[in-house]
Protein backbone atom coordinates (compact mmCIF):
# COMPACT_ATOMS: atom_id res chain seq x y z
CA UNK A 1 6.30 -5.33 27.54
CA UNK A 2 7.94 -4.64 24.31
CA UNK A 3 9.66 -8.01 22.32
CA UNK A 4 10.53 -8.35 18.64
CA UNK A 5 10.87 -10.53 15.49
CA UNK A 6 14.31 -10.88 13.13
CA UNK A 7 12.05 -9.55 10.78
CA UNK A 8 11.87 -6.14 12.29
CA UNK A 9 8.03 -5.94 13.79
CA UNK A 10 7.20 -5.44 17.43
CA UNK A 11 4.77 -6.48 19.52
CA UNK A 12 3.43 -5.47 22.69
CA UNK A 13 1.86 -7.70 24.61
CA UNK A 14 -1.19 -6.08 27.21
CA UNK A 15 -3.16 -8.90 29.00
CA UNK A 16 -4.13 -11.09 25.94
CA UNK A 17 -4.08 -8.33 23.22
CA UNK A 18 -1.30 -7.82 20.88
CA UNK A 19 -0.52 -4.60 19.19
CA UNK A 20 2.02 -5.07 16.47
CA UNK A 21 4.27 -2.64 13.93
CA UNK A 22 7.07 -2.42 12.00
CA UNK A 23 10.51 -0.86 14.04
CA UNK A 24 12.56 2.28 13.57
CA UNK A 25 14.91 0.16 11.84
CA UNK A 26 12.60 -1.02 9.74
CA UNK A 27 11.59 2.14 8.37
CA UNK A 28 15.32 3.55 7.91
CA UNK A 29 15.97 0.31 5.49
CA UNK A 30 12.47 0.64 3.78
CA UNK A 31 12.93 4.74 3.31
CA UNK A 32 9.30 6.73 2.80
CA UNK A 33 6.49 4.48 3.39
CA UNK A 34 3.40 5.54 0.44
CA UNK A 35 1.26 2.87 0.90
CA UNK A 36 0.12 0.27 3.65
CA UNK A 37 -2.35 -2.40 3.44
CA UNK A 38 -3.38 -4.25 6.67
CA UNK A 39 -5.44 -6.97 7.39
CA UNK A 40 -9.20 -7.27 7.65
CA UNK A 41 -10.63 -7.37 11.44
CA UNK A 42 -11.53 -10.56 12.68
CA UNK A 43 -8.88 -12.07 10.16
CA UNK A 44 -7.00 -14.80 11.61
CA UNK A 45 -3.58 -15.68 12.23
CA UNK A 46 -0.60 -18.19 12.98
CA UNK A 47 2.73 -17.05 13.69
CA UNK A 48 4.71 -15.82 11.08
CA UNK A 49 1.70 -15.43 8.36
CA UNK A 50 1.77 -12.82 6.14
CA UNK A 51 -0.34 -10.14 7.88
CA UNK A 52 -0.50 -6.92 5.83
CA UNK A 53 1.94 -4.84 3.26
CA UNK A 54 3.85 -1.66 3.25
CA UNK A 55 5.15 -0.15 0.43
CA UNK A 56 8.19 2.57 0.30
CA UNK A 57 9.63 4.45 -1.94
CA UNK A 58 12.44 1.33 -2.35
CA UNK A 59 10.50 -1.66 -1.88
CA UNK A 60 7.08 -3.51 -1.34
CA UNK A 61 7.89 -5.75 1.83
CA UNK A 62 5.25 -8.09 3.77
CA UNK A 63 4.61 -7.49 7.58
CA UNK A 64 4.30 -11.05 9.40
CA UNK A 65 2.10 -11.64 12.56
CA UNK A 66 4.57 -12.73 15.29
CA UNK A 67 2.17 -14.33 17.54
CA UNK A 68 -0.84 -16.25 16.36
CA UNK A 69 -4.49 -14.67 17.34
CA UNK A 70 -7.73 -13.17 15.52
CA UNK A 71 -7.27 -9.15 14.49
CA UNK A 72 -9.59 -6.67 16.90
CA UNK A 73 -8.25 -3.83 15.63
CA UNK A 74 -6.43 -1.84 12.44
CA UNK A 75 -5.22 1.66 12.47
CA UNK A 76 -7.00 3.17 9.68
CA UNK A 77 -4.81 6.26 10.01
CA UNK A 78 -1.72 5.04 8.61
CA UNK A 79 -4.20 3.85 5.73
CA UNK A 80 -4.86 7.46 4.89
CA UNK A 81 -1.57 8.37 5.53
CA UNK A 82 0.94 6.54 5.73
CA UNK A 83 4.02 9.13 6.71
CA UNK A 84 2.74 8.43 10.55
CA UNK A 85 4.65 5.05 10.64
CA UNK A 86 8.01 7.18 9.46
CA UNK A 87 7.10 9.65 11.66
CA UNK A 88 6.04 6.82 14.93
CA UNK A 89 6.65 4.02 13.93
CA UNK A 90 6.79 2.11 17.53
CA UNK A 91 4.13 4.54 18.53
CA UNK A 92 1.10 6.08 16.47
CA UNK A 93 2.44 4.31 13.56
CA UNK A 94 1.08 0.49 14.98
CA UNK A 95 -0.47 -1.53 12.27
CA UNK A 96 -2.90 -3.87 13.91
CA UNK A 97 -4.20 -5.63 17.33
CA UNK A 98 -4.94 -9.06 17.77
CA UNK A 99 -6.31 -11.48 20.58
CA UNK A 100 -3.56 -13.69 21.52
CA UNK A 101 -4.56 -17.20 21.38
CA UNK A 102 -0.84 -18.47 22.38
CA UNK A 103 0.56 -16.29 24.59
CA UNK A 104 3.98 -18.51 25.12
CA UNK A 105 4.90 -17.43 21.42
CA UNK A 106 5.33 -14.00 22.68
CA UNK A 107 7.92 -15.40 25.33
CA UNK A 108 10.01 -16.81 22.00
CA UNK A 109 10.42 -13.30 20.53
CA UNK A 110 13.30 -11.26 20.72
CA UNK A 111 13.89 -8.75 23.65
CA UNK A 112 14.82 -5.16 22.98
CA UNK A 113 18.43 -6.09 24.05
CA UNK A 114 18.90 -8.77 21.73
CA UNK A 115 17.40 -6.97 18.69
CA UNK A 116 19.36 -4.07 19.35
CA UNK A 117 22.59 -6.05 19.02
CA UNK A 118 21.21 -7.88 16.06
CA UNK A 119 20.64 -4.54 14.07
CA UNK A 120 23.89 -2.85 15.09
């Protein structure tokens, strides 16, 4: 199940782990991502922390966790190049897993329906 935050990541939520990006809107407003910095595994997290950084053409902008929970997993590709998270961004383009430690928050975040009306 997909959900997401007003601040344009996504999350989606697989037994207790969490994979989390940025949307398709996100990247339109951002332009050309050139850099991304994400978090160090086993890093840990409350909702709405600052979680990593991605850098466009047009802006620096932080990425927020949207759940709480410790980081399992980065995807180093996007690291070494970061045109896959234009390219995918709700696909190869992810930016980190974590183990949810309160899976209720998830419940709290938007559903596609409702973000979809809020970025029309």
């Amino acid at each position: 199940m997909l959900k997401f935050t007003e601040d344009h990541e996504w999350v989606k939520l697989q037994g207790q782990e969490a994979t989390i990006g940025i949307t398709e809107y996100a990247v339109e407003q951002l332009g050309d991502i050139v850099f991304v910095e994400l978090p160090e595994i086993g890093a840990v997290f409350d909702s709405a922390d600052d979680a990593a950084v991605v850098e466009s053409v047009k802006a620096a902008s932080d990425i927020y966790s949207p759940i709480s929970g410790t980081v399992t997993a980065v995807n180093s590709a996007i690291v070494e190049n970061p045109a896959l998270v234009n390219e995918d961004p709700e696909g190869v383009g992810w930016f980190f897993k974590l183990e949810v430690t309160d899976a209720s928050e998830f419940e709290k975040l938007l559903d596609e329906d409702d973000y979809r009306n809020q970025t029309a």
